[in-house]
C-alpha atoms as a PDB file:
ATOM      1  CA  UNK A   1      -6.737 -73.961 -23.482  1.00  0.00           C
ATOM      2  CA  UNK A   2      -5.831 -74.552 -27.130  1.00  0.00           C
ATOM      3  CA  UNK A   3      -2.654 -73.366 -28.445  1.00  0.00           C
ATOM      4  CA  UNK A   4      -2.573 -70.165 -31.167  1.00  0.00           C
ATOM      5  CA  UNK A   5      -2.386 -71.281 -34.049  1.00  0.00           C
ATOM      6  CA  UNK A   6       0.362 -69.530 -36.759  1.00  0.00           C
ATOM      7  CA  UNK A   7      -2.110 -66.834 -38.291  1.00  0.00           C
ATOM      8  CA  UNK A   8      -0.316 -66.756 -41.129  1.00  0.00           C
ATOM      9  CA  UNK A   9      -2.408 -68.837 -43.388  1.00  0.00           C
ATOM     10  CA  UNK A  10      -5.331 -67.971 -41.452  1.00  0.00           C
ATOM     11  CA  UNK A  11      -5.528 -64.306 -41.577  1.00  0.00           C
ATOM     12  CA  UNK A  12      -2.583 -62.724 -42.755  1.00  0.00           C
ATOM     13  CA  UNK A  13      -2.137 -65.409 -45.841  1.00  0.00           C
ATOM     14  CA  UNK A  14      -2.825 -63.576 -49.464  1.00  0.00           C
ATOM     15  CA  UNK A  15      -5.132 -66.237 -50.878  1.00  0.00           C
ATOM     16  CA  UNK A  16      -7.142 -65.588 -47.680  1.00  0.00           C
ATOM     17  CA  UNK A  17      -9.871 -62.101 -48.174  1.00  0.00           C
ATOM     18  CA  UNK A  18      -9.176 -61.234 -44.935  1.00  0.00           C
ATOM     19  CA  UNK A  19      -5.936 -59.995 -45.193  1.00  0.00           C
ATOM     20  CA  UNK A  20      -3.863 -57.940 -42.495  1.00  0.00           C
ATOM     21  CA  UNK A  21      -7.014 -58.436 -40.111  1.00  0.00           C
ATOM     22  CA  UNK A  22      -6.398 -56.112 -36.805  1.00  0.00           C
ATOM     23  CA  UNK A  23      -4.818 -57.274 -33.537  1.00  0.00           C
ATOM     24  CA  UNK A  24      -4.110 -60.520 -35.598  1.00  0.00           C
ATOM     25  CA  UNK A  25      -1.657 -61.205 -32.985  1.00  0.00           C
ATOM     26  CA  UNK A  26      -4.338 -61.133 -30.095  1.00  0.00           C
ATOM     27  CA  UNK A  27      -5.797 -63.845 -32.265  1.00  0.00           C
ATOM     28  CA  UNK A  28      -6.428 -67.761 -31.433  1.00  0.00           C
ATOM     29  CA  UNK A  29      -8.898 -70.041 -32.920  1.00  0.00           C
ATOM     30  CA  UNK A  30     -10.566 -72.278 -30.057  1.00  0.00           C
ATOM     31  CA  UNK A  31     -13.316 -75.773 -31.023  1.00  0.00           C
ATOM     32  CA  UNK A  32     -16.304 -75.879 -28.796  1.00  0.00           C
ATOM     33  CA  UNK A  33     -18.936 -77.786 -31.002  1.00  0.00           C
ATOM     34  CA  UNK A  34     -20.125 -77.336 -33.261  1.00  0.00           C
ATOM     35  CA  UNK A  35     -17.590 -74.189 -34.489  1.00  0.00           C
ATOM     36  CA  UNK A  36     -14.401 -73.396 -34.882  1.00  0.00           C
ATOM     37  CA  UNK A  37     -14.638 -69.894 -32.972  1.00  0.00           C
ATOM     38  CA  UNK A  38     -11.800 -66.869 -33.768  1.00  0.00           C
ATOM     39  CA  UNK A  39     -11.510 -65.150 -30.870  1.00  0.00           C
ATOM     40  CA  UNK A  40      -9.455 -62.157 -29.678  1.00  0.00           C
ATOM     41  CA  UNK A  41      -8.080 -61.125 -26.389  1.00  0.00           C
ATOM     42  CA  UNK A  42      -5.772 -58.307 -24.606  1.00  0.00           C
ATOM     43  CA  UNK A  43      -5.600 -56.182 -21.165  1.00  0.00           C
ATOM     44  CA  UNK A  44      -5.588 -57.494 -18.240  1.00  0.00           C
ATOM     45  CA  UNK A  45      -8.875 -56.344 -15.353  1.00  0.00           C
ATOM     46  CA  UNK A  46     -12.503 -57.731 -15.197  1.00  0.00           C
ATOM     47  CA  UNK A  47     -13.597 -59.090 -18.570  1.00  0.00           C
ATOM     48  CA  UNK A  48     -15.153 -57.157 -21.249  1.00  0.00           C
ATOM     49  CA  UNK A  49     -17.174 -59.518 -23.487  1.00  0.00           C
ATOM     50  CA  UNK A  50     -17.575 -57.607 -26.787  1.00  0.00           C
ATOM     51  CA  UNK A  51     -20.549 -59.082 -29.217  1.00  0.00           C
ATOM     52  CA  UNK A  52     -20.690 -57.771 -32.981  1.00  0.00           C
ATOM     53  CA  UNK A  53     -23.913 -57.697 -35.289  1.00  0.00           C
ATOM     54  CA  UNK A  54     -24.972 -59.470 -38.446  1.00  0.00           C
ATOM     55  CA  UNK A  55     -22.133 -59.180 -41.154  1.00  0.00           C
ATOM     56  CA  UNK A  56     -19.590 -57.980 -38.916  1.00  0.00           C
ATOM     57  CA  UNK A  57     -16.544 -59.339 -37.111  1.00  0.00           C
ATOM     58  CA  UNK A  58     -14.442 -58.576 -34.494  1.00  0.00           C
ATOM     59  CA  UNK A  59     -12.420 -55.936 -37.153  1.00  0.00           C
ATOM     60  CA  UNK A  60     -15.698 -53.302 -35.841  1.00  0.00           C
ATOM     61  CA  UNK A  61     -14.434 -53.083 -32.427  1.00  0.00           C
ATOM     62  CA  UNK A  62     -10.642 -52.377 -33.566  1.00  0.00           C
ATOM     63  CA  UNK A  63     -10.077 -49.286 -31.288  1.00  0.00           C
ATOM     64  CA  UNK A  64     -12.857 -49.600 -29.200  1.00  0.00           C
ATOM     65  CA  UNK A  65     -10.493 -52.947 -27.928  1.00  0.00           C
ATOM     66  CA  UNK A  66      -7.004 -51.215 -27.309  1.00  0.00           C
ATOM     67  CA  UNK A  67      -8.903 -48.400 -25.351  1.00  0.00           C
ATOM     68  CA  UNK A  68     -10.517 -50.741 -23.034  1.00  0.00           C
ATOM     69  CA  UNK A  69      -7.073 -52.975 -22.867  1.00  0.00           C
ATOM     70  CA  UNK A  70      -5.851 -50.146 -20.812  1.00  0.00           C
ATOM     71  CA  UNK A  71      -7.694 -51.132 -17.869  1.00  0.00           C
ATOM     72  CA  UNK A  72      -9.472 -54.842 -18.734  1.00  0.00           C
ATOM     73  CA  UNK A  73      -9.440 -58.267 -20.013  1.00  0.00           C
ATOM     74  CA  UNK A  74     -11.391 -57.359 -23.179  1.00  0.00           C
ATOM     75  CA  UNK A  75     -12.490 -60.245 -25.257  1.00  0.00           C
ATOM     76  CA  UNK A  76     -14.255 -60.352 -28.650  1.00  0.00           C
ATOM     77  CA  UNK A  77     -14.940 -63.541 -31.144  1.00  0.00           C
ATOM     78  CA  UNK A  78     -16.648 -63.520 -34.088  1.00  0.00           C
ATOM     79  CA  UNK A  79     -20.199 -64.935 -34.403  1.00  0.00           C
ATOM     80  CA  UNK A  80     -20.725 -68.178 -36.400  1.00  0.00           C
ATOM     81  CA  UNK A  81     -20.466 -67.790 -39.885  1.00  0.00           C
ATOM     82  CA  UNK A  82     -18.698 -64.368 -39.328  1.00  0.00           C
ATOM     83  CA  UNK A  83     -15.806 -63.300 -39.894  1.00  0.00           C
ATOM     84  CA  UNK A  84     -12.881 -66.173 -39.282  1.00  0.00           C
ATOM     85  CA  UNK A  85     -15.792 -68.332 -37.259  1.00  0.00           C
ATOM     86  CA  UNK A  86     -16.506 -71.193 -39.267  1.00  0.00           C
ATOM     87  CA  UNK A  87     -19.449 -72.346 -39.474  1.00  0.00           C
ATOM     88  CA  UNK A  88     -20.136 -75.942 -37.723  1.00  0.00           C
ATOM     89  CA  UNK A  89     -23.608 -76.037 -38.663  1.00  0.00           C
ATOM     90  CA  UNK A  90     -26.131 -74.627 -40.811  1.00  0.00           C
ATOM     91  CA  UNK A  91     -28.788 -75.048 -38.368  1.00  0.00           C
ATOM     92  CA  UNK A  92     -27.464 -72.758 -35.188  1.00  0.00           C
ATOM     93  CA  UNK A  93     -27.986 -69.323 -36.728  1.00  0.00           C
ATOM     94  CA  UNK A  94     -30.966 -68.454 -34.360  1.00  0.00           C
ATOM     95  CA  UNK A  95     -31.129 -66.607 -31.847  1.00  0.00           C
ATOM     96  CA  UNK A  96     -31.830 -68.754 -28.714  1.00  0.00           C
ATOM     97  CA  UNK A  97     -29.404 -71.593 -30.619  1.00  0.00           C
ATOM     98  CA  UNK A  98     -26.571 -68.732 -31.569  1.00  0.00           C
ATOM     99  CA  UNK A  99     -26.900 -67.638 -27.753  1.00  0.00           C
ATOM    100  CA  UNK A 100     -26.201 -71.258 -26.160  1.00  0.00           C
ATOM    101  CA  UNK A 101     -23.471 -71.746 -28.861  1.00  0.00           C
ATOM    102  CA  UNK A 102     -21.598 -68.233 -27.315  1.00  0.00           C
ATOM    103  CA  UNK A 103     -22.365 -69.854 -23.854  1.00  0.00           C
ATOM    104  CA  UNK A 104     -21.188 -72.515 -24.469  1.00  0.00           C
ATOM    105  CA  UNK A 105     -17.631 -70.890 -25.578  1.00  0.00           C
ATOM    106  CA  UNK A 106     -17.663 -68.821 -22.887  1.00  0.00           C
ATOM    107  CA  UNK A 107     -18.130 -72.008 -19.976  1.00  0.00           C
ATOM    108  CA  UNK A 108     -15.088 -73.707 -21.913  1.00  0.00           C
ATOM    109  CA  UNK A 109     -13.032 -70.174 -22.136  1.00  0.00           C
ATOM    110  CA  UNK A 110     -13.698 -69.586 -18.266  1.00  0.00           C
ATOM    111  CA  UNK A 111     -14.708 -66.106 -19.282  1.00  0.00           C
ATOM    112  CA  UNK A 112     -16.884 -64.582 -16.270  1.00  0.00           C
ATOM    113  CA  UNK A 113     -17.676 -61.049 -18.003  1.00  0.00           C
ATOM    114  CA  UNK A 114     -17.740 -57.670 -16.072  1.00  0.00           C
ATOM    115  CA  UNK A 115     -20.045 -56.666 -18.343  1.00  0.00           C
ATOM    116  CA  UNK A 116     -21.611 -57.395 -22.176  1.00  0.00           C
ATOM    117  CA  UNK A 117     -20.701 -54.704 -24.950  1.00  0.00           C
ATOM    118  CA  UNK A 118     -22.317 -55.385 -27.850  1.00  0.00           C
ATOM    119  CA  UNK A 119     -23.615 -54.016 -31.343  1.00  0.00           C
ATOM    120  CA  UNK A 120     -27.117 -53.809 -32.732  1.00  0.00           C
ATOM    121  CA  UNK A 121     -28.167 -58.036 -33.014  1.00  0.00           C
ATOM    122  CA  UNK A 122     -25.540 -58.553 -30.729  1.00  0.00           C
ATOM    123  CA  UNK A 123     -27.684 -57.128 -28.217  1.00  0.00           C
ATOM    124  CA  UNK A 124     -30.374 -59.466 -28.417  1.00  0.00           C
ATOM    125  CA  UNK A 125     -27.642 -62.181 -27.987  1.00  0.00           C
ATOM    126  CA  UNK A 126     -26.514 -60.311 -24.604  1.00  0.00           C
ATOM    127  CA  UNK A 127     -30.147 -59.968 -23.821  1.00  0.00           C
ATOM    128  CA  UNK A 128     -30.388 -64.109 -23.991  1.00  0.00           C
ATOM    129  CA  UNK A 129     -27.350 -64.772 -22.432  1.00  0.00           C
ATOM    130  CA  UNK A 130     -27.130 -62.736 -19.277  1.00  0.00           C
ATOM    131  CA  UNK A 131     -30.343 -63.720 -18.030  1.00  0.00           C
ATOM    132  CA  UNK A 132     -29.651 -67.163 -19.082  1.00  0.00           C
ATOM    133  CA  UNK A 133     -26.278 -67.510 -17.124  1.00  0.00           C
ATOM    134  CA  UNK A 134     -27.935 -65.886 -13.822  1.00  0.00           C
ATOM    135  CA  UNK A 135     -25.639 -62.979 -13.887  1.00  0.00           C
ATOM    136  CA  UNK A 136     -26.616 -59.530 -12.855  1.00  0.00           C
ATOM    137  CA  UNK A 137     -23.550 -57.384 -14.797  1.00  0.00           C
ATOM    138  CA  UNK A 138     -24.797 -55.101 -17.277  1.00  0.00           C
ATOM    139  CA  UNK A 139     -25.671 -54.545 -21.333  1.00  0.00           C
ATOM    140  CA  UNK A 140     -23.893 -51.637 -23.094  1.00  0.00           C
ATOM    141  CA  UNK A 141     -25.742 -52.049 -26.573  1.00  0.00           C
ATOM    142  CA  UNK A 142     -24.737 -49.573 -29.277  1.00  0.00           C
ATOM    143  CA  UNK A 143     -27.670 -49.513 -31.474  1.00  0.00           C
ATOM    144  CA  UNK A 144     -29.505 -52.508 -30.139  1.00  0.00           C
ATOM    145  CA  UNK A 145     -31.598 -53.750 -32.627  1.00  0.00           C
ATOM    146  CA  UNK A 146     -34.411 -55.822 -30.626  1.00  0.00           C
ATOM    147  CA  UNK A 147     -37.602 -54.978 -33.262  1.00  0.00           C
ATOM    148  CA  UNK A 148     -38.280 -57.181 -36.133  1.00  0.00           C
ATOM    149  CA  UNK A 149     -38.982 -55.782 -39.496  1.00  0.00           C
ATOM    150  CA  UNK A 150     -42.379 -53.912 -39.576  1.00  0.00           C
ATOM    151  CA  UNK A 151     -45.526 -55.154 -42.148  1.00  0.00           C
ATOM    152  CA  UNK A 152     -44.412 -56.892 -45.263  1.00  0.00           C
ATOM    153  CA  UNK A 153     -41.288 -56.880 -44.912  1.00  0.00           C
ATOM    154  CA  UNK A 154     -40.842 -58.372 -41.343  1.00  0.00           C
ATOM    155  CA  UNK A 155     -42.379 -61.242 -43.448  1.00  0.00           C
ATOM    156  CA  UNK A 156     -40.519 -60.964 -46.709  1.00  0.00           C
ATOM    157  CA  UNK A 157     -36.798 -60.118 -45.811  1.00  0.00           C
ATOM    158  CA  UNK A 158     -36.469 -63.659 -43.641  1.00  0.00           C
ATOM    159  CA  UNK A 159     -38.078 -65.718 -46.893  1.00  0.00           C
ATOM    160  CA  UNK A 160     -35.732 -63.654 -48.800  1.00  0.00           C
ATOM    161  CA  UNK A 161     -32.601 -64.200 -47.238  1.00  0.00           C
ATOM    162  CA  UNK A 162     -33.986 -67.893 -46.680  1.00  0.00           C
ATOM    163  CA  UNK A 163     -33.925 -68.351 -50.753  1.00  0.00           C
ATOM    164  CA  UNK A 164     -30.826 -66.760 -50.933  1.00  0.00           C
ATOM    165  CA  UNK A 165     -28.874 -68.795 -47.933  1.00  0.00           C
ATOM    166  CA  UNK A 166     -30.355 -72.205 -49.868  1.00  0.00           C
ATOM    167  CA  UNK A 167     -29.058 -71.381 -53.577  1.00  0.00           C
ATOM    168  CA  UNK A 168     -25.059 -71.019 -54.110  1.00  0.00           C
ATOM    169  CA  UNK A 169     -26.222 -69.419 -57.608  1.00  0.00           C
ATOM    170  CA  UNK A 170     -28.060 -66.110 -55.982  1.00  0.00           C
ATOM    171  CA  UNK A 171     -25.463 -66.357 -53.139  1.00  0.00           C
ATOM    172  CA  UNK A 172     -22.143 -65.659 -55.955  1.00  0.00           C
ATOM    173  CA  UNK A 173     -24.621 -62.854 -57.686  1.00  0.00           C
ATOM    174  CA  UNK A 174     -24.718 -60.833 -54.535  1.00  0.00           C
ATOM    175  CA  UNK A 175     -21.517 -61.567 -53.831  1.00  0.00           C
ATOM    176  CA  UNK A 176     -20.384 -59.950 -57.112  1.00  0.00           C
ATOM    177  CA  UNK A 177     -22.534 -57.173 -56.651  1.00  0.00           C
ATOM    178  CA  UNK A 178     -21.260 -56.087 -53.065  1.00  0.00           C
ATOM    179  CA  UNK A 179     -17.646 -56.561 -54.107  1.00  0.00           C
ATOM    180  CA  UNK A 180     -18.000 -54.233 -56.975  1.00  0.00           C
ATOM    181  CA  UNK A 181     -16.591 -50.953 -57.392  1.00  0.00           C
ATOM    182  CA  UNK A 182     -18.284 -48.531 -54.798  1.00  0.00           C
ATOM    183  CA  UNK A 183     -20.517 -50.521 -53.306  1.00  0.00           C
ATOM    184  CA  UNK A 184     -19.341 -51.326 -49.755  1.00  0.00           C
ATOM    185  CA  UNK A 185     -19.390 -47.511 -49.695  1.00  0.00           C
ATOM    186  CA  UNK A 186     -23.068 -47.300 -50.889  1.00  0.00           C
ATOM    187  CA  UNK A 187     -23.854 -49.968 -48.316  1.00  0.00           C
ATOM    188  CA  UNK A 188     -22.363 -48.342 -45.382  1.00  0.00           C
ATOM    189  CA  UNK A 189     -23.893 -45.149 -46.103  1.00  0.00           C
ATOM    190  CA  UNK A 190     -26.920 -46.784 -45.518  1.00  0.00           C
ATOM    191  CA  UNK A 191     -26.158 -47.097 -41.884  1.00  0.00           C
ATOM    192  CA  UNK A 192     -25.670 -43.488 -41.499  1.00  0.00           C
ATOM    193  CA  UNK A 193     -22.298 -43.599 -40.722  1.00  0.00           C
ATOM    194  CA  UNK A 194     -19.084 -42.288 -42.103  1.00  0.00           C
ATOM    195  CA  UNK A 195     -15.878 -44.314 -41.102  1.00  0.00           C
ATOM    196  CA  UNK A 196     -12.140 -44.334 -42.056  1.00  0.00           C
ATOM    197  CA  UNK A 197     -10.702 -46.063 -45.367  1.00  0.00           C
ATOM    198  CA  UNK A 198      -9.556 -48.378 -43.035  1.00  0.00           C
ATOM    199  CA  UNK A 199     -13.111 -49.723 -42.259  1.00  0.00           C
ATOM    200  CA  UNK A 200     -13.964 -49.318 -45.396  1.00  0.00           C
ATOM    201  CA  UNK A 201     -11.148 -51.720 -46.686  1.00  0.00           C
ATOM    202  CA  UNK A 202     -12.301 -54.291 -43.498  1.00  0.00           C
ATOM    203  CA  UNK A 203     -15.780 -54.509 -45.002  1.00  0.00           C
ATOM    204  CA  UNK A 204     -14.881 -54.697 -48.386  1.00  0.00           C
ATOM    205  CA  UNK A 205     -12.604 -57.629 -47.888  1.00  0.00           C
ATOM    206  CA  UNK A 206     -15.563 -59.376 -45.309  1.00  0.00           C
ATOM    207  CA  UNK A 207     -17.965 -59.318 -48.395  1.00  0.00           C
ATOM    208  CA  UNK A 208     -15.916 -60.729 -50.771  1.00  0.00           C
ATOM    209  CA  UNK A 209     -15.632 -63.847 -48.793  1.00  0.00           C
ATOM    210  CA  UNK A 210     -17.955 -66.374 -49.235  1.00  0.00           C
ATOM    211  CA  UNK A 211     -18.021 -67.962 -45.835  1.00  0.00           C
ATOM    212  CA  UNK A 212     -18.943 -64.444 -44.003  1.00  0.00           C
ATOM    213  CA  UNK A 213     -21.471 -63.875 -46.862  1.00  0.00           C
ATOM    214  CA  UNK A 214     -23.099 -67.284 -46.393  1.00  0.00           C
ATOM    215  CA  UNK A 215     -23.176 -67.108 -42.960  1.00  0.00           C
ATOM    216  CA  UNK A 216     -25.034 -63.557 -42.433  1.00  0.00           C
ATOM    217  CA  UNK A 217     -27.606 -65.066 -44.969  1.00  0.00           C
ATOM    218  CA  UNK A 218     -28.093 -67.900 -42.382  1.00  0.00           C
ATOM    219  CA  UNK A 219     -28.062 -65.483 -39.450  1.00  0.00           C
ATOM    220  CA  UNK A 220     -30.791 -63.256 -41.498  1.00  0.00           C
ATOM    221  CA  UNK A 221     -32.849 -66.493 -42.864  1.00  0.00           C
ATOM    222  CA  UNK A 222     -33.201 -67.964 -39.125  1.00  0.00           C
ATOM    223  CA  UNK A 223     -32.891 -64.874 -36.952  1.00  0.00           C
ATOM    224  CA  UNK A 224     -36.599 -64.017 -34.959  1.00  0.00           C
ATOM    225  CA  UNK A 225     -37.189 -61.065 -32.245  1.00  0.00           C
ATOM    226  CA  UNK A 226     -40.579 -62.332 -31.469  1.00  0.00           C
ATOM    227  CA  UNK A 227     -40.111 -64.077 -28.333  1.00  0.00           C
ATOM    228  CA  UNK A 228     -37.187 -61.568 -27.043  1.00  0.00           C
ATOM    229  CA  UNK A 229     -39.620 -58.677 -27.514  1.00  0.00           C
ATOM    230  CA  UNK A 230     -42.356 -60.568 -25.420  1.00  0.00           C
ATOM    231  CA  UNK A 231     -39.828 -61.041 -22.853  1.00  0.00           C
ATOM    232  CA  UNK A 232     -38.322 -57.570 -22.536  1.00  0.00           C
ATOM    233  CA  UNK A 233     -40.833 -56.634 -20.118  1.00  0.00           C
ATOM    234  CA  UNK A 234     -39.253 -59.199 -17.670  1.00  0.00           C
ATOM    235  CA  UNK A 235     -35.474 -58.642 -18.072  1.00  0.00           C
ATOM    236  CA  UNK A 236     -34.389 -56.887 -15.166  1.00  0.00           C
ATOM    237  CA  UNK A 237     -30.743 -56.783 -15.992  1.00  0.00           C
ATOM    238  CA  UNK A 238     -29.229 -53.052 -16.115  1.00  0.00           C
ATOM    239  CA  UNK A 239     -28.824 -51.930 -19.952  1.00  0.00           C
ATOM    240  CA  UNK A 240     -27.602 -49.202 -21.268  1.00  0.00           C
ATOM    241  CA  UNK A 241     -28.609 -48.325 -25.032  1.00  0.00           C
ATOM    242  CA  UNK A 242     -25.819 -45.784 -27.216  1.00  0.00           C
ATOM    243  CA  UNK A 243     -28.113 -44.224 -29.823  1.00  0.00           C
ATOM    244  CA  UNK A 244     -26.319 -42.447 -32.479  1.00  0.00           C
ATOM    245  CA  UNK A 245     -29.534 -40.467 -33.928  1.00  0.00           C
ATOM    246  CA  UNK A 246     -28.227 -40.584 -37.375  1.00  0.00           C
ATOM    247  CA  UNK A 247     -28.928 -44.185 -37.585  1.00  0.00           C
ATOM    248  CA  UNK A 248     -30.270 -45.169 -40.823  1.00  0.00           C
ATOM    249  CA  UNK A 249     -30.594 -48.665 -40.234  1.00  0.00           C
ATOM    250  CA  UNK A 250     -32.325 -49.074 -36.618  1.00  0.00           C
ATOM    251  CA  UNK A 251     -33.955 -46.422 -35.868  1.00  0.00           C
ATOM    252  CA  UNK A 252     -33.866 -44.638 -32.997  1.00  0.00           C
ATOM    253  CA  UNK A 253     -37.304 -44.822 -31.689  1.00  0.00           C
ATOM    254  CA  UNK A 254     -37.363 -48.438 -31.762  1.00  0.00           C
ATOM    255  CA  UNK A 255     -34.525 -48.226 -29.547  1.00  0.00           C
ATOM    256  CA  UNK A 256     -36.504 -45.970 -27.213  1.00  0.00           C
ATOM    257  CA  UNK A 257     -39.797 -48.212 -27.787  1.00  0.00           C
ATOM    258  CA  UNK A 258     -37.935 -51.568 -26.437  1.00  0.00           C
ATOM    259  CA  UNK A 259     -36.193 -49.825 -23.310  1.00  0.00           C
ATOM    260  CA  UNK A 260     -39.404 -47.892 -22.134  1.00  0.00           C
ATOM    261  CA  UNK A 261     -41.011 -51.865 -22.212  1.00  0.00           C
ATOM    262  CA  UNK A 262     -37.703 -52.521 -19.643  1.00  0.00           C
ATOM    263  CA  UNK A 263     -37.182 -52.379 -16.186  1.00  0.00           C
ATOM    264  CA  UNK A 264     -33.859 -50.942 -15.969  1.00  0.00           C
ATOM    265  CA  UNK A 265     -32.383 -49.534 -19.703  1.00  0.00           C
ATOM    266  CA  UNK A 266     -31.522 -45.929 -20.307  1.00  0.00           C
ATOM    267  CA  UNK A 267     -30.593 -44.117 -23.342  1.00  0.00           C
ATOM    268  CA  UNK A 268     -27.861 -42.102 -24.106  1.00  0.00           C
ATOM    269  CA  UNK A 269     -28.459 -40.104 -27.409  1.00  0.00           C
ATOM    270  CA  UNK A 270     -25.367 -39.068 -29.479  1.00  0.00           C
ATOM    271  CA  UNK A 271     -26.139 -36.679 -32.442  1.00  0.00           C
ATOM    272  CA  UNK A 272     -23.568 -36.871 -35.123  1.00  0.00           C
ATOM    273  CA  UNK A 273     -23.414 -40.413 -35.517  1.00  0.00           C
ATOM    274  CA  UNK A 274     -25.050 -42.995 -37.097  1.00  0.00           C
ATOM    275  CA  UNK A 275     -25.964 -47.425 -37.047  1.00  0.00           C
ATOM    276  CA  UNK A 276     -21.631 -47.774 -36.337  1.00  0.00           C
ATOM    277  CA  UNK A 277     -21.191 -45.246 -33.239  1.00  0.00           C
ATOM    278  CA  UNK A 278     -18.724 -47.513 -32.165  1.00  0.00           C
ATOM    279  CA  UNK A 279     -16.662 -47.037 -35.039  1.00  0.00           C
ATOM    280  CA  UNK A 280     -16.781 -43.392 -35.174  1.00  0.00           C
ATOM    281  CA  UNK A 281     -16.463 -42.732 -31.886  1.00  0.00           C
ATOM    282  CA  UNK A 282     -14.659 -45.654 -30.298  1.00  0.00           C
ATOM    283  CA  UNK A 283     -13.328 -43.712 -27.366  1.00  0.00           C
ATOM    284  CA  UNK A 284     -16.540 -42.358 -26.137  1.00  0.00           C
ATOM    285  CA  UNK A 285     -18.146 -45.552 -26.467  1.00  0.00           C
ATOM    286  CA  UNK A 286     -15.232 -47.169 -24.030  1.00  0.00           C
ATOM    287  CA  UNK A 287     -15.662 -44.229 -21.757  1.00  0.00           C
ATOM    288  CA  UNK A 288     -19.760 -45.052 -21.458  1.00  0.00           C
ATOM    289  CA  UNK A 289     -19.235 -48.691 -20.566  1.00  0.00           C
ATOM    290  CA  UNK A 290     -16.552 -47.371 -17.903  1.00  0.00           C
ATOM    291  CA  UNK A 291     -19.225 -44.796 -16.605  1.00  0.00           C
ATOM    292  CA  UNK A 292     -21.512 -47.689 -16.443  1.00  0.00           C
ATOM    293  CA  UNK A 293     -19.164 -50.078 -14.307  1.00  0.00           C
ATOM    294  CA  UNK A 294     -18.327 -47.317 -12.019  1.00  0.00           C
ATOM    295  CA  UNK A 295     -21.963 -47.050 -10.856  1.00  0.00           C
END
């Protein structure tokens, strides 16, 4: 197993944007081609393998981590391109090539997961990899988002963020624009969710660097739900969906459409949150994926 690194320059370093990143002492970097993964780990138990979504990091499930440490190994990385990830390849931002890329981490890591929390497109990277590995343990998916874009825009956005990812010129004007005054705010409020200045300050420091920003482009530009959604009907693995109704960004009757096309996924409704449940309500969300192991 590699050695930790000193996280100084890597996270904690002031020329760095991601500055004073949490649990950066539950930190190590680990190469498994073609990335060099940041992962984090505490607890001791069964594994928890925790999966974020486009744009975020391993920073989302902060607290959700240190409740679950109580009783598990909990593990989370950050996805190519996100985060402290870098990026190996431009090419691997799809799903089914994302997927092996995680597997492939995990086989080398000799993580055997319990079970699979993960966050809206993390979801659809659970949904690839349990089925792919053989193993039977469940999905907790908060948010899952496992419906492409409706209409026009299921065709647009990809070409969109396709243009973007490909020219370093549109790439620095968003940039600008999301690191300007008041904007990670107006961007979060979007998802329908209202977190703590701490999460605030997390996000605002992810989108002012350029690495994270190029990579969700990539993730966005390559990223198809076509063949998942085809195969829904066929994954028999146990899911359980956390719907926070005041989701903004997936809504909540896609998330009912794509587990009423499943075998075995239920949905548990929560009313006063919104696209990042997990952040607002960390401990219930840890208390749902123990609920779910104890059955």
């Amino acid at each position: 197993m590699p050695s930790k690194p000193h996280l100084a320059a890597d996270i904690m370093g002031t020329a760095n944007p991601l500055t004073a990143w949490p649990h950066a002492d539950h930190s190590r970097f680990v190469d498994v081609r073609p990335h060099h993964w940041h992962v984090q780990e505490m607890g001791k138990g069964d594994t928890i393998l925790l999966l974020h979504g486009a744009s975020g990091s391993t920073h989302s499930w902060r607290d959700v981590m240190t409740d679950l440490a109580r009783d598990h190994h909990v593990v989370a990385l950050d996805l190519p391109g996100h985060g402290l990830t870098k990026l190996g390849s431009r090419h691997r931002s799809s799903l089914p090539l994302m997927a092996q890329d995680v597997q492939a981490l995990m086989t080398q890591e000799g993580w055997h997961p319990a079970a699979i929390l993960a966050h809206s497109a993390g979801a659809a990277l659970g949904l690839r990899i349990l089925p792919a590995s053989g193993a039977t343990v469940p999905l907790v998916a908060v948010n899952p988002a496992l419906a492409p874009f409706k209409g026009l825009a299921g065709i647009l956005f990809p070409i969109a963020a396709r243009v973007v990812a490909l020219s370093p010129i549109m790439a620095k004007m968003i940039k600008r624009r999301m690191a300007g005054p008041g904007q990670v705010v107006s961007l979060l409020e979007t998802t329908g969710s209202k977190i703590s200045p701490e999460g605030l300050n997390l996000y605002a420091k992810l989108f002012r660097s350029d690495a994270h920003l190029d990579g969700t482009l990539l993730m966005m530009a390559q990223w198809k739900l076509d063949g998942l959604v085809a195969d829904l009907p066929k994954i028999d693995i146990p899911c359980t969906f956390l719907v926070g109704e005041n989701d903004k960004a997936v809504p909540p009757s896609s998330v009912r459409d794509s587990a009423r096309k499943m075998p075995n996924a239920d949905v548990i409704s929560f009313a006063r949150y919104g696209h990042l449940l997990h952040e607002e309500a960390p401990a219930e969300v840890a208390d749902q994926l123990r609920a779910v192991l104890r059955k």
